[in-house]
Protein backbone atom coordinates (compact mmCIF):
# COMPACT_ATOMS: atom_id res chain seq x y z
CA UNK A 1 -77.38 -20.42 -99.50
CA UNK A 2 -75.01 -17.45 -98.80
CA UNK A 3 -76.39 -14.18 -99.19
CA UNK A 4 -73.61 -12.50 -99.79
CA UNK A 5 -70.60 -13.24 -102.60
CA UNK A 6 -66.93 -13.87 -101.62
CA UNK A 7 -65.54 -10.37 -101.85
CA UNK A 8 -68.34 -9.20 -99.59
CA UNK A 9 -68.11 -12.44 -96.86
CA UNK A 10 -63.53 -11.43 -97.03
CA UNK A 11 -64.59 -7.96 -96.72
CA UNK A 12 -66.70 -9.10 -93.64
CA UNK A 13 -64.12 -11.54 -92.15
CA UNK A 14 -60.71 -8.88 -92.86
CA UNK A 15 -63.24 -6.20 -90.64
CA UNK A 16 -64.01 -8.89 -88.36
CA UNK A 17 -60.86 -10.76 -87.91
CA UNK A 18 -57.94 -9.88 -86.93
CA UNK A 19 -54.95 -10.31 -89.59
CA UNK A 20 -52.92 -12.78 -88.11
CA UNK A 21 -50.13 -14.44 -90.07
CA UNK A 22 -51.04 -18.40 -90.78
CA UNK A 23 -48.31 -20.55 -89.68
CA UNK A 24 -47.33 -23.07 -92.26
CA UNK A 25 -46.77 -26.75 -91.57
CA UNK A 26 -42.95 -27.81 -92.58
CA UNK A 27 -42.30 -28.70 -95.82
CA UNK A 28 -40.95 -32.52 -96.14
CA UNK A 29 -37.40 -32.22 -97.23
CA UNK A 30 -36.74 -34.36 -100.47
């Protein structure tokens, strides 16, 4: 079980982790 709730475990991760920007797969063109 986590001990601690979301906003605590992002408020963790965004002190922890550097904010990197995600790169996004391509979209399929249709």
């Amino acid at each position: 079980m986590w001990t601690l709730n979301a906003a605590d475990y992002d408020d963790q991760i965004a002190a922890d982790w550097p904010q990197q920007p995600i790169p996004l797969p391509p979209m399929p063109q249709h």
